[in-house]
N, C-alpha and C. Protein backbone atom coordinates (compact mmCIF):
# COMPACT_ATOMS: atom_id res chain seq x y z
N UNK A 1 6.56 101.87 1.84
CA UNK A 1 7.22 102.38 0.65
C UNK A 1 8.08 103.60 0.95
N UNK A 2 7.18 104.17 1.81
CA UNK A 2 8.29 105.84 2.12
C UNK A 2 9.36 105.69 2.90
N UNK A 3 9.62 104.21 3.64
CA UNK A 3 10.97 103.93 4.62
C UNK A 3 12.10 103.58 3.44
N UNK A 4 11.23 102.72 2.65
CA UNK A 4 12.28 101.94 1.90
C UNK A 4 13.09 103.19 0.53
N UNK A 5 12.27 104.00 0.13
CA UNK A 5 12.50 105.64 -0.66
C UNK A 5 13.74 106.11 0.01
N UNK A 6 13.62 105.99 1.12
CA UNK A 6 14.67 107.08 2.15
C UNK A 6 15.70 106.06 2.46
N UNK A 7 15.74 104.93 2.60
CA UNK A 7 16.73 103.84 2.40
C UNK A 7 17.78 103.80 1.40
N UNK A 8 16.73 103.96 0.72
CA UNK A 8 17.15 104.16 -1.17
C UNK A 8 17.85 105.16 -1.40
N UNK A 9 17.63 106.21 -0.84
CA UNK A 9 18.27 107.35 -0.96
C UNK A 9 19.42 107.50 -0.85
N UNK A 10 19.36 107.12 1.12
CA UNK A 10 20.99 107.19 1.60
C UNK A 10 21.62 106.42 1.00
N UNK A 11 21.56 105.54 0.71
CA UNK A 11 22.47 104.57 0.02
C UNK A 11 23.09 105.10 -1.41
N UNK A 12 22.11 105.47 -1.84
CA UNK A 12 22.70 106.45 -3.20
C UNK A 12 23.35 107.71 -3.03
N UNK A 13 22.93 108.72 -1.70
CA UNK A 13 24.37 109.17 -1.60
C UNK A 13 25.58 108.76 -1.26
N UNK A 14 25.38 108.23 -0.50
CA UNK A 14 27.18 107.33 -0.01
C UNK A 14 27.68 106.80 -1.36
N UNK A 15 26.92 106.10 -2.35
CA UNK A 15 27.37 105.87 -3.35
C UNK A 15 28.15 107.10 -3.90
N UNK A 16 26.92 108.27 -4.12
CA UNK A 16 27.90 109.40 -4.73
C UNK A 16 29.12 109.94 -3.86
N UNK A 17 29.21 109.76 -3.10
CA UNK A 17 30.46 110.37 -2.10
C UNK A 17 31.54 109.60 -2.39
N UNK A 18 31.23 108.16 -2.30
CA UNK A 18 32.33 107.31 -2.68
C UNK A 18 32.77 107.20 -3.92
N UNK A 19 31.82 107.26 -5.21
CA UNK A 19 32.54 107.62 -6.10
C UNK A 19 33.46 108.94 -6.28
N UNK A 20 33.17 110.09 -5.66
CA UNK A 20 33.79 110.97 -5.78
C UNK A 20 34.66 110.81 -5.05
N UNK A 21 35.15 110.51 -4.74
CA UNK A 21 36.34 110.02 -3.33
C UNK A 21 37.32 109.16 -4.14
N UNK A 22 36.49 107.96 -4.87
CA UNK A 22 37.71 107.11 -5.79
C UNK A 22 38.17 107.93 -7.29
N UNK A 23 37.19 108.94 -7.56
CA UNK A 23 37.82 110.07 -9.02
C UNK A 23 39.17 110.72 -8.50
N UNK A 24 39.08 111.33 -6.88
CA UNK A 24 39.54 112.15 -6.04
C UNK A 24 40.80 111.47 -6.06
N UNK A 25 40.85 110.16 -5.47
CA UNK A 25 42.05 109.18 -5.34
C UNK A 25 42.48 108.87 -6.77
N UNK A 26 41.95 108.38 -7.76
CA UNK A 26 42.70 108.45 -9.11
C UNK A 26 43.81 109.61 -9.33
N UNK A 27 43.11 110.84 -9.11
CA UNK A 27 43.53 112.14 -9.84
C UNK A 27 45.23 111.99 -9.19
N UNK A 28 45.06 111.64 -7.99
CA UNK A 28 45.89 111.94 -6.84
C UNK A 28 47.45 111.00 -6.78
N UNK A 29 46.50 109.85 -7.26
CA UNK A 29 47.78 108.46 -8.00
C UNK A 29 48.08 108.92 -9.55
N UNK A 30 47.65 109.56 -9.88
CA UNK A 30 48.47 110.22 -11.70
C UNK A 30 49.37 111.36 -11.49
N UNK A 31 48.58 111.98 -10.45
CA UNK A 31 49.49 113.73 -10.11
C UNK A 31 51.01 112.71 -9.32
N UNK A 32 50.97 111.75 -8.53
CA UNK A 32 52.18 111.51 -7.89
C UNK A 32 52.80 110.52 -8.64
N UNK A 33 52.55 109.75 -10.07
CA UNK A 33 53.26 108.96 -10.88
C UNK A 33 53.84 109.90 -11.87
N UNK A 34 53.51 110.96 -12.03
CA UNK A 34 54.52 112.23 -12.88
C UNK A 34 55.07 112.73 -11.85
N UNK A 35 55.01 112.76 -10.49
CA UNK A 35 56.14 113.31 -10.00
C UNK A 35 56.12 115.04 -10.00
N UNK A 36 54.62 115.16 -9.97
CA UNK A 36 54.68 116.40 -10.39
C UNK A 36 54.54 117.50 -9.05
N UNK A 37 55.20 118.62 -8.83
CA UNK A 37 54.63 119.32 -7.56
C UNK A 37 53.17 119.91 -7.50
N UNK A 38 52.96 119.76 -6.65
CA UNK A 38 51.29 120.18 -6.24
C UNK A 38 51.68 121.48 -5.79
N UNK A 39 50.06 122.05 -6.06
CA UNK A 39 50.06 123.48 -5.81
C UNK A 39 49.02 123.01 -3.93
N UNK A 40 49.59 124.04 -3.18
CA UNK A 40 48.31 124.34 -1.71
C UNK A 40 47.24 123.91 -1.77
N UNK A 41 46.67 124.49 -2.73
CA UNK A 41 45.12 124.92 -3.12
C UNK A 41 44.70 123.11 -3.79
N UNK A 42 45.74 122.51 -4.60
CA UNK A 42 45.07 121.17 -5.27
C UNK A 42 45.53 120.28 -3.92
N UNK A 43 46.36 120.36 -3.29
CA UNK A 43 46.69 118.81 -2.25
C UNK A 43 45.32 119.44 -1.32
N UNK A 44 44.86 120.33 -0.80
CA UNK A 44 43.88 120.18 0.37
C UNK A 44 42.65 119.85 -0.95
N UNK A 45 42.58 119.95 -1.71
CA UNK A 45 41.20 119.43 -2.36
C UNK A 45 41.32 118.53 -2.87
N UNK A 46 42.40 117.48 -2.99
CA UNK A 46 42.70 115.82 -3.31
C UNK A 46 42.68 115.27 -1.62
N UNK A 47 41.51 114.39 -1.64
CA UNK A 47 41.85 114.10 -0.10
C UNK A 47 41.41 112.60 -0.66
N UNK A 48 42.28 111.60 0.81
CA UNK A 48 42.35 110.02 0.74
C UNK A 48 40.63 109.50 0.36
N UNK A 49 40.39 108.73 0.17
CA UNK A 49 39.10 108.35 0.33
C UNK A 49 38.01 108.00 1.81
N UNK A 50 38.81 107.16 2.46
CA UNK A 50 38.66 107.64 3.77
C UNK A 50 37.95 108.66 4.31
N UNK A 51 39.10 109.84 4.26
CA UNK A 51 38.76 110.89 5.09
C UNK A 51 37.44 111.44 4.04
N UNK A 52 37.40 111.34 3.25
CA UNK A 52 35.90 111.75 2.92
C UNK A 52 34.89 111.39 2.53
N UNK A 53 34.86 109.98 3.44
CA UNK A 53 33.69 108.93 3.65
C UNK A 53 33.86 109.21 5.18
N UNK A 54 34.88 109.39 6.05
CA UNK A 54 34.77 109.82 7.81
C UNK A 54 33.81 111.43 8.01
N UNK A 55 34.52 112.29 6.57
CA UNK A 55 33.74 113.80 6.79
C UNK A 55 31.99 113.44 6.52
N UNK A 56 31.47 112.80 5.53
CA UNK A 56 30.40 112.54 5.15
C UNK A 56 29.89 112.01 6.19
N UNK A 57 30.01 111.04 6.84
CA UNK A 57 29.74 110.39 8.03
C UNK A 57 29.25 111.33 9.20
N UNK A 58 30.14 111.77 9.18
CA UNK A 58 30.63 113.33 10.45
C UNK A 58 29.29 113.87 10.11
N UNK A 59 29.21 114.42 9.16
CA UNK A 59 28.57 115.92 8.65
C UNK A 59 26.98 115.22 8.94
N UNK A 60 26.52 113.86 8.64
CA UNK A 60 25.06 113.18 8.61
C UNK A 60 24.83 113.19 10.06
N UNK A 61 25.83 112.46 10.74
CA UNK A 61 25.75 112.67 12.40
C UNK A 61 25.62 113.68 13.19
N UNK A 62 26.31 114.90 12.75
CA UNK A 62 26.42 115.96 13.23
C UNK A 62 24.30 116.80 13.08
N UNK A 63 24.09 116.57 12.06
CA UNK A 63 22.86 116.58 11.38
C UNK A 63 21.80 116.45 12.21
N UNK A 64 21.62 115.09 12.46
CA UNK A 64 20.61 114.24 13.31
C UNK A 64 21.00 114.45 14.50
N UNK A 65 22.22 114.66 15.08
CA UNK A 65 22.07 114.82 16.56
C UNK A 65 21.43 116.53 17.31
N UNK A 66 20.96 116.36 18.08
CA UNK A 66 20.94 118.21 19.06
C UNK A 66 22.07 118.47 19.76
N UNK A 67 22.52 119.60 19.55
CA UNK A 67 23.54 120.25 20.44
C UNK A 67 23.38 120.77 21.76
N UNK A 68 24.10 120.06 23.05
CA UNK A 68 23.83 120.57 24.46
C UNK A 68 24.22 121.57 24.68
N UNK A 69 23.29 122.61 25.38
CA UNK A 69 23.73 123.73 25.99
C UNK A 69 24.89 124.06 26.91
N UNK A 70 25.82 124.13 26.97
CA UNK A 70 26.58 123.75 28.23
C UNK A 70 27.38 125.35 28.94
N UNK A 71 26.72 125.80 29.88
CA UNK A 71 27.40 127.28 30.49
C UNK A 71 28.57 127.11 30.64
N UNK A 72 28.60 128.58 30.76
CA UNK A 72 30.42 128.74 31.03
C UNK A 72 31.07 128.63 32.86
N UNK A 73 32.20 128.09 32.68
CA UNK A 73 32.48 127.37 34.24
C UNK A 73 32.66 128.86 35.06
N UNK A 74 32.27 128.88 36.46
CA UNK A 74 32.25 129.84 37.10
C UNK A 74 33.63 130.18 37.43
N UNK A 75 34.65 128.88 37.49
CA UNK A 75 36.07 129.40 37.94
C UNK A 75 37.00 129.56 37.12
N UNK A 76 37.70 130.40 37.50
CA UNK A 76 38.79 131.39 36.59
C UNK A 76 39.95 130.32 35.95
N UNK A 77 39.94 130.46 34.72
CA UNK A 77 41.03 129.48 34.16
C UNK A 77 42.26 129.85 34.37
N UNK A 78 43.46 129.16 35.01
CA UNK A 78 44.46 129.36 35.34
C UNK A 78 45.31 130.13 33.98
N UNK A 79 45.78 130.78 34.45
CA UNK A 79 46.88 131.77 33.18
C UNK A 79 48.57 131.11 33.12
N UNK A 80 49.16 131.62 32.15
CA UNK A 80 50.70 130.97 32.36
C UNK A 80 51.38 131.38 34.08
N UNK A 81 51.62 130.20 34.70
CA UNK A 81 52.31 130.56 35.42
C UNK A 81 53.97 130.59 35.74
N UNK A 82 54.29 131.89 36.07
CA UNK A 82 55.58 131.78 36.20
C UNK A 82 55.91 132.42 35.26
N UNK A 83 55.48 133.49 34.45
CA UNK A 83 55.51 133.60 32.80
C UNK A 83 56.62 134.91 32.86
N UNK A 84 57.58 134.79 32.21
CA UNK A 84 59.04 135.55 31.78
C UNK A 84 60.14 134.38 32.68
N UNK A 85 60.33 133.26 33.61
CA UNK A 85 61.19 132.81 34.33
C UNK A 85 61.77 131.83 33.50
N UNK A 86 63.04 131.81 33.50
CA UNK A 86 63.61 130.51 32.79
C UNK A 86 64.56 130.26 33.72
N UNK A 87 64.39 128.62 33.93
CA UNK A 87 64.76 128.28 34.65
C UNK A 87 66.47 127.12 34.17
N UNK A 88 67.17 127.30 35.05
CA UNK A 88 68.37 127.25 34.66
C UNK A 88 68.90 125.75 35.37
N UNK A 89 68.00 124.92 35.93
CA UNK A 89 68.45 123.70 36.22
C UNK A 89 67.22 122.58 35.49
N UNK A 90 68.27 121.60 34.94
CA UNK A 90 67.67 120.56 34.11
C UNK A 90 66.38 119.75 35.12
N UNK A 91 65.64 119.78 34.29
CA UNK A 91 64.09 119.26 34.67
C UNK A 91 63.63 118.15 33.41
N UNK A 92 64.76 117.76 33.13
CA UNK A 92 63.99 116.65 31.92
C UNK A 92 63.86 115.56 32.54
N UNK A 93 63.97 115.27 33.51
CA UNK A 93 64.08 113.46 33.94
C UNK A 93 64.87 113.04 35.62
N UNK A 94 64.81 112.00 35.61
CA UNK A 94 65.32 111.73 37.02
C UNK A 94 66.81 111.84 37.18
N UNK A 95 67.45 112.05 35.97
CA UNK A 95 69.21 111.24 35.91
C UNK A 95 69.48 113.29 35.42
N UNK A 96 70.51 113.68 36.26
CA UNK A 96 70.58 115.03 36.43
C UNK A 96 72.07 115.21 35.32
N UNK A 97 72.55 113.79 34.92
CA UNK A 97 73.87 113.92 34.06
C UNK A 97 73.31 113.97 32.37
N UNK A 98 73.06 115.08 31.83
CA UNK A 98 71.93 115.69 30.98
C UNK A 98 73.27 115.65 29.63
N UNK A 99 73.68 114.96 28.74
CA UNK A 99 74.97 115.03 27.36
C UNK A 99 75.90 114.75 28.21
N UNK A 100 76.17 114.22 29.29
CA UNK A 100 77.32 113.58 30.26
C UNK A 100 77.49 112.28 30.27
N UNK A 101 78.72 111.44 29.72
CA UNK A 101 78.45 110.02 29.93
C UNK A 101 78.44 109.76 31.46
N UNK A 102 77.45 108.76 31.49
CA UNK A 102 77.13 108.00 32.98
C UNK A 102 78.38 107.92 33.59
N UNK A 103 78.66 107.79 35.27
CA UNK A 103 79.64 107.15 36.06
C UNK A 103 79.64 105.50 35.78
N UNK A 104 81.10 105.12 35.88
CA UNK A 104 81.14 103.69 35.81
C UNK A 104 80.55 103.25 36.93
N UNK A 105 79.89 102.16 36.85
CA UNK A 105 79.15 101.19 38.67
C UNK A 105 79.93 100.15 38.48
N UNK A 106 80.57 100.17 39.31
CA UNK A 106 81.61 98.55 39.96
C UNK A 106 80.76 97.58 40.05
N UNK A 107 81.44 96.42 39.63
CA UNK A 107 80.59 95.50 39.77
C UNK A 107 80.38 94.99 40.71
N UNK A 108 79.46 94.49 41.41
CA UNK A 108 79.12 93.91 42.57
C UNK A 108 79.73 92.68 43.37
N UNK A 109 80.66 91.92 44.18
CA UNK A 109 81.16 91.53 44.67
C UNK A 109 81.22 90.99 45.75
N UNK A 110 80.66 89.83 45.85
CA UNK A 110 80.00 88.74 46.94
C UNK A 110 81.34 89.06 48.39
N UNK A 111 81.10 89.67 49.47
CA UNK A 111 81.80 89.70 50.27
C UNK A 111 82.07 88.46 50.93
N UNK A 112 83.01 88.12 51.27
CA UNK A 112 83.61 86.69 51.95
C UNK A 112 84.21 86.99 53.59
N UNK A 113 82.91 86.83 54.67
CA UNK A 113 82.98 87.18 55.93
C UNK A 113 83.85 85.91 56.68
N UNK A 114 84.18 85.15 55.82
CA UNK A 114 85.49 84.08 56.76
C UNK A 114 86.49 83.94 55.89
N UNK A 115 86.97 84.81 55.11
CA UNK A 115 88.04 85.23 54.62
C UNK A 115 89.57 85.23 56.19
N UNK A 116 90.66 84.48 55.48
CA UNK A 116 91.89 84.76 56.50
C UNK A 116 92.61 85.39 57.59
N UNK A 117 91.87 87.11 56.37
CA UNK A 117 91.98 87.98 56.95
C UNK A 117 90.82 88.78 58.14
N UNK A 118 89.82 88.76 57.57
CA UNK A 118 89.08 88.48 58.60
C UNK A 118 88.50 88.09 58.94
N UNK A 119 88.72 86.53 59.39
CA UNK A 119 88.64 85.51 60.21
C UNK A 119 89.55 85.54 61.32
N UNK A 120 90.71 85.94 61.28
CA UNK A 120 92.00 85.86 62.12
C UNK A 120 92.52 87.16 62.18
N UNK A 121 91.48 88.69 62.06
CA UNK A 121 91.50 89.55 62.81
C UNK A 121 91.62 89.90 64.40
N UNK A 122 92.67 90.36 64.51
CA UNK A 122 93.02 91.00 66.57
C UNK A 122 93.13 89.79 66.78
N UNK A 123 93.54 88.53 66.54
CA UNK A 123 94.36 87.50 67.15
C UNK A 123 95.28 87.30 67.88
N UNK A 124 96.10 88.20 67.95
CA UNK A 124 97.46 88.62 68.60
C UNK A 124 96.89 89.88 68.90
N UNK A 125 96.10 90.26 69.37
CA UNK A 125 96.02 91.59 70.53
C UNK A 125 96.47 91.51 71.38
N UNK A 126 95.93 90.49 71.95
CA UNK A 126 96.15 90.19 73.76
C UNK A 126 97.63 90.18 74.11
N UNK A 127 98.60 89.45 72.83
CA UNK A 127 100.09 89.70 73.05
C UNK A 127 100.68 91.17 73.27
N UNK A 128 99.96 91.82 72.60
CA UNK A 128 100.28 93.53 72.33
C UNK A 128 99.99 94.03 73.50
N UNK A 129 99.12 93.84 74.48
CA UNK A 129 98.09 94.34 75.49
C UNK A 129 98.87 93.71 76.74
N UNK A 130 98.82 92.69 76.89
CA UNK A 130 99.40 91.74 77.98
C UNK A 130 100.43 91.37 77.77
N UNK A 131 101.25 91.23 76.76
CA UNK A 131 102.12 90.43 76.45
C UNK A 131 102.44 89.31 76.16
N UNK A 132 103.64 88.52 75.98
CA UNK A 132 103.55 87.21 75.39
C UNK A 132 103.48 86.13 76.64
N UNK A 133 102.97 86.51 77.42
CA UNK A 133 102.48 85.40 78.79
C UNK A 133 104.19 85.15 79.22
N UNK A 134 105.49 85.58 79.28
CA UNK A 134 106.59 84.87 79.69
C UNK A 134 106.94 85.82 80.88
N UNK A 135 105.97 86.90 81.70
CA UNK A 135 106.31 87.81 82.84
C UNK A 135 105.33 87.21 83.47
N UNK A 136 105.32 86.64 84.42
CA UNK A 136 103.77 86.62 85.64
C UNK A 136 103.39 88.31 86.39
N UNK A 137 102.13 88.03 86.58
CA UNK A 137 101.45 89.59 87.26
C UNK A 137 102.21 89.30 88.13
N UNK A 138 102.73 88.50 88.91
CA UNK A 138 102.95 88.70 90.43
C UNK A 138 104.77 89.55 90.32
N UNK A 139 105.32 89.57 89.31
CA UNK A 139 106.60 89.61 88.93
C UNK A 139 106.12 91.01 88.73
N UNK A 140 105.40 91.58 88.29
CA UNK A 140 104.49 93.23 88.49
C UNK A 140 104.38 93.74 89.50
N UNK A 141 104.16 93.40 90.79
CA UNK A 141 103.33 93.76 91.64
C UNK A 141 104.37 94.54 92.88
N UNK A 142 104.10 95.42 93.14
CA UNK A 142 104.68 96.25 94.13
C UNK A 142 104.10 96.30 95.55
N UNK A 143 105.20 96.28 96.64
CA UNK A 143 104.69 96.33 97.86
C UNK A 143 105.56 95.75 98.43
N UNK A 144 105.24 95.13 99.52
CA UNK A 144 106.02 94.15 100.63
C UNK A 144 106.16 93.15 100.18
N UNK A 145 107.24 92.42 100.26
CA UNK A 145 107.40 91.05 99.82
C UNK A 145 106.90 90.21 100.72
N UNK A 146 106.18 90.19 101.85
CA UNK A 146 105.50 89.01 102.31
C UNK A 146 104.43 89.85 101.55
N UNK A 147 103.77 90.21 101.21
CA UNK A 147 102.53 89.97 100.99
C UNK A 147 102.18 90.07 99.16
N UNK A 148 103.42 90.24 98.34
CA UNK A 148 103.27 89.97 96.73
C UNK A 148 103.13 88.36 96.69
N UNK A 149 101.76 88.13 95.97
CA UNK A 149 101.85 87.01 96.04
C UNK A 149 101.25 86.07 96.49
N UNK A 150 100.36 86.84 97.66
CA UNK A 150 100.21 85.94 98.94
C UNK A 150 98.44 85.64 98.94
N UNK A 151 97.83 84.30 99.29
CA UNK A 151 96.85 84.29 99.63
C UNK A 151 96.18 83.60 100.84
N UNK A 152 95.66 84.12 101.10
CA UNK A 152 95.53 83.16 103.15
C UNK A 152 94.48 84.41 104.04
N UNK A 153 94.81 83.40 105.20
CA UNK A 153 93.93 84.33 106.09
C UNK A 153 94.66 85.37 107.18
N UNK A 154 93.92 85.61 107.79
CA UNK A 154 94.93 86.95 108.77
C UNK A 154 96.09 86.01 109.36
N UNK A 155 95.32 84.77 110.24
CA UNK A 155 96.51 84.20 110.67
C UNK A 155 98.13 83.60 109.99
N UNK A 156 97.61 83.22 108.62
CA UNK A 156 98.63 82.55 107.72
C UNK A 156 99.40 84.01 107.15
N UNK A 157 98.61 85.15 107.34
CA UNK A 157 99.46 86.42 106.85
C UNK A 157 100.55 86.76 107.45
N UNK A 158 100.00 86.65 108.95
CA UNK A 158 100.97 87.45 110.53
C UNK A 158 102.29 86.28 110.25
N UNK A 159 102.14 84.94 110.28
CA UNK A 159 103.13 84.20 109.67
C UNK A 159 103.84 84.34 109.05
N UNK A 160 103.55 84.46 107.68
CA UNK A 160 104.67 84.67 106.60
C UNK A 160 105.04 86.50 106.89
N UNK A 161 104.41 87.07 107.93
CA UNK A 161 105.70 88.39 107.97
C UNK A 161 106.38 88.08 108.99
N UNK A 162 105.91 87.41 109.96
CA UNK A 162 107.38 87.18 111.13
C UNK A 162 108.12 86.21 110.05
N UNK A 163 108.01 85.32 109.27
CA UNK A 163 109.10 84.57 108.15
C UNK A 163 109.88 85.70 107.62
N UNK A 164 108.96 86.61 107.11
CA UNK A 164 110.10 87.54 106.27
C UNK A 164 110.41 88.55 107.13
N UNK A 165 109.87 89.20 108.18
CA UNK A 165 111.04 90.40 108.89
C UNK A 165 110.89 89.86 110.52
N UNK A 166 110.95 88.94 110.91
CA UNK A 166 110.87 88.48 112.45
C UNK A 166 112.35 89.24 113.06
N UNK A 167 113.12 88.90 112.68
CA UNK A 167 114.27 89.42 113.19
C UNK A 167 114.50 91.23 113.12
N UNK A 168 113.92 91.56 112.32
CA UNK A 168 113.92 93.36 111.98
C UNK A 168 112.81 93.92 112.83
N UNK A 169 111.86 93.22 112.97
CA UNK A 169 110.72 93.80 113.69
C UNK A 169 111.11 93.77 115.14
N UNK A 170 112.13 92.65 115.50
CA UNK A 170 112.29 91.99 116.72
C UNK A 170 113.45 92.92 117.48
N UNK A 171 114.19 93.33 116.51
CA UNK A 171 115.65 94.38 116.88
C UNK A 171 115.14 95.78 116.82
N UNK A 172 114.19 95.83 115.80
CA UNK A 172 114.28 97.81 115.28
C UNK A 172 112.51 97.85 116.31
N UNK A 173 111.33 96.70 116.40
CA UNK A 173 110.18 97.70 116.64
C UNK A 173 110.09 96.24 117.34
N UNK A 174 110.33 96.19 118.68
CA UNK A 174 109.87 95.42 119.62
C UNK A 174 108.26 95.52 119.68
N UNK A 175 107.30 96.45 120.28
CA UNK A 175 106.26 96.15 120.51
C UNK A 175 105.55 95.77 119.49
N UNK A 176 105.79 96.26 118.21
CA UNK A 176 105.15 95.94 116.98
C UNK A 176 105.14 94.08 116.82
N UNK A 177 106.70 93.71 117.36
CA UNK A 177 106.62 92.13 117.01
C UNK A 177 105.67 91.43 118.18
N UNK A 178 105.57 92.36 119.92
CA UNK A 178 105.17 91.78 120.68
C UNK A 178 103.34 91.21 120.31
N UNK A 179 102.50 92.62 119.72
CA UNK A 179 101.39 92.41 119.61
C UNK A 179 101.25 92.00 117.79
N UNK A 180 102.29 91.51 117.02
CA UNK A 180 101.95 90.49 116.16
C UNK A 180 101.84 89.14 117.08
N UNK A 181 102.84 89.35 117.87
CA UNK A 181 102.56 87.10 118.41
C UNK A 181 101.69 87.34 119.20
N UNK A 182 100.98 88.09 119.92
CA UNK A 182 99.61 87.93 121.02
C UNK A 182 98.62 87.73 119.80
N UNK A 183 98.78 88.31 118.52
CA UNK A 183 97.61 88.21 117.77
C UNK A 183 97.51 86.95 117.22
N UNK A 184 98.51 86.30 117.01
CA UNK A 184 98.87 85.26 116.11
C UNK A 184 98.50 83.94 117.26
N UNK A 185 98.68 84.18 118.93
CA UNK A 185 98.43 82.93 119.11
C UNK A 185 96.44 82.75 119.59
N UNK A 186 96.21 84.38 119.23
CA UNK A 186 94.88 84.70 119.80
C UNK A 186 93.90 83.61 118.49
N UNK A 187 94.74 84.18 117.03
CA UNK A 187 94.04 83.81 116.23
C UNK A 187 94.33 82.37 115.99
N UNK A 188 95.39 81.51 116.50
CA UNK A 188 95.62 80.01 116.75
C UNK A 188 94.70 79.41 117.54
N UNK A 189 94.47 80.38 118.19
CA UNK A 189 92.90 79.11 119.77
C UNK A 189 91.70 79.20 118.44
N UNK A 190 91.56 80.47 118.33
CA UNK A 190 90.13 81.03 117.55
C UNK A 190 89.96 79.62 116.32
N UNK A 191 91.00 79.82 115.60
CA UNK A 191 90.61 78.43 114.14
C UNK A 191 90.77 77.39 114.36
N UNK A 192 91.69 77.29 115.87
CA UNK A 192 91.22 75.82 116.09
C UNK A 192 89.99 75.34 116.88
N UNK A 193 89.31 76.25 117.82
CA UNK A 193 88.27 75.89 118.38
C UNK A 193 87.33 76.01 117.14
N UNK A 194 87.43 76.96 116.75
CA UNK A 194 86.21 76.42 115.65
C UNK A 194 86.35 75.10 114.29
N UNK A 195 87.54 75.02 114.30
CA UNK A 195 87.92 73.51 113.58
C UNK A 195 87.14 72.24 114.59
N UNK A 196 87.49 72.51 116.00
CA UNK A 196 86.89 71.09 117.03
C UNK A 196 85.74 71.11 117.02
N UNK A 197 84.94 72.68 117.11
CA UNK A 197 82.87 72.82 117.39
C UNK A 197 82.66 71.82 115.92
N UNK A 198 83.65 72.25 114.47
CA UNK A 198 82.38 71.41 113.48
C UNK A 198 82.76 70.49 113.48
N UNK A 199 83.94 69.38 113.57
CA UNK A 199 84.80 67.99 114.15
C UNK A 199 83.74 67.58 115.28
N UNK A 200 82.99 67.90 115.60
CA UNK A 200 81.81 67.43 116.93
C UNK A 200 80.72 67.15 116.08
């Protein structure tokens, strides 16, 4: 009987709370259908119904529960830091153009790597560099005219200079022509004996 008393009870206050809560809300829907201004003192003592079925709630809980002791923290609570500095560069966000319209961004544009132009880049270098192939190197080349030109061995060399100065060497530098032909017939035995040893 004494659970069901105290059952009985609470229930009959919440009743009274809630009725006073819906008088509260009446008063509150007549004061705002005249349109009338409220004084400070009447809007904080007209409250929703809600909130004073959440305070009632609150206030029973608060009631029945114990309050934990809880000490005070040993470390020092940080104070304003930095306190008198104002700082003179924008810190609102990542984008630093702060009442500035944005830069235009180009639109993006699929590059074309066998395009005409370059595809058939430095094509004609080599004309610029070398030329148009209608001079031969050898038409370049400076020196003696038996030997622009020439490819062979010592013996086919000594040849084509008695061809080109036999007679000048022979009038102006005798010994010079004498020990070209001792060389020339030295080196005639030499390539042909070794032509006959591999002919065996």
């Amino acid at each position: 009987m004494a659970s069901f008393w105290r059952q009985f009870s609470k229930l009959g206050s919440v009743a009274n709370v809630y009725a006073k809560a819906c008088v509260q809300q009446s008063k509150l829907l007549a004061l705002s259908a005249n349109r009338s201004v409220l004084g400070s003192s009447e809007a904080h003592q007209l409250l929703p119904v809600s909130s004073v079925v959440t305070q009632s709630r609150w206030a029973s809980s608060d009631s029945q529960q114990t309050t934990d002791y809880a000490p005070p923290s040993p470390y020092k609570n940080p104070g304003p830091r930095r306190y008198g500095y104002v700082p003179k560069m924008f810190a609102g966000g990542v984008l630093p153009r702060h009442g500035r319209k944005p830069l235009p961004i180009p639109t993006y544009k699929q590059p074309d790597n066998w395009s005409t132009k370059k595809a058939l880049f430095g094509q004609n270098d080599y004309i610029d560099i070398l030329g148009s192939g209608n001079v031969h190197p050898v038409d370049l080349m400076r020196g003696p005219e038996w030997l622009i030109g020439f490819n062979g061995n010592e013996l086919q060399r000594l040849v084509r200079r008695i061809r080109f100065q036999g007679n000048k060497l022979k009038a102006y530098y005798p010994t010079k022509y004498l020990q070209i032909q001792k060389r020339i017939s030295f080196l005639y035995k030499k390539y042909n004996h070794h032509r006959i040893s591999k002919n065996r």
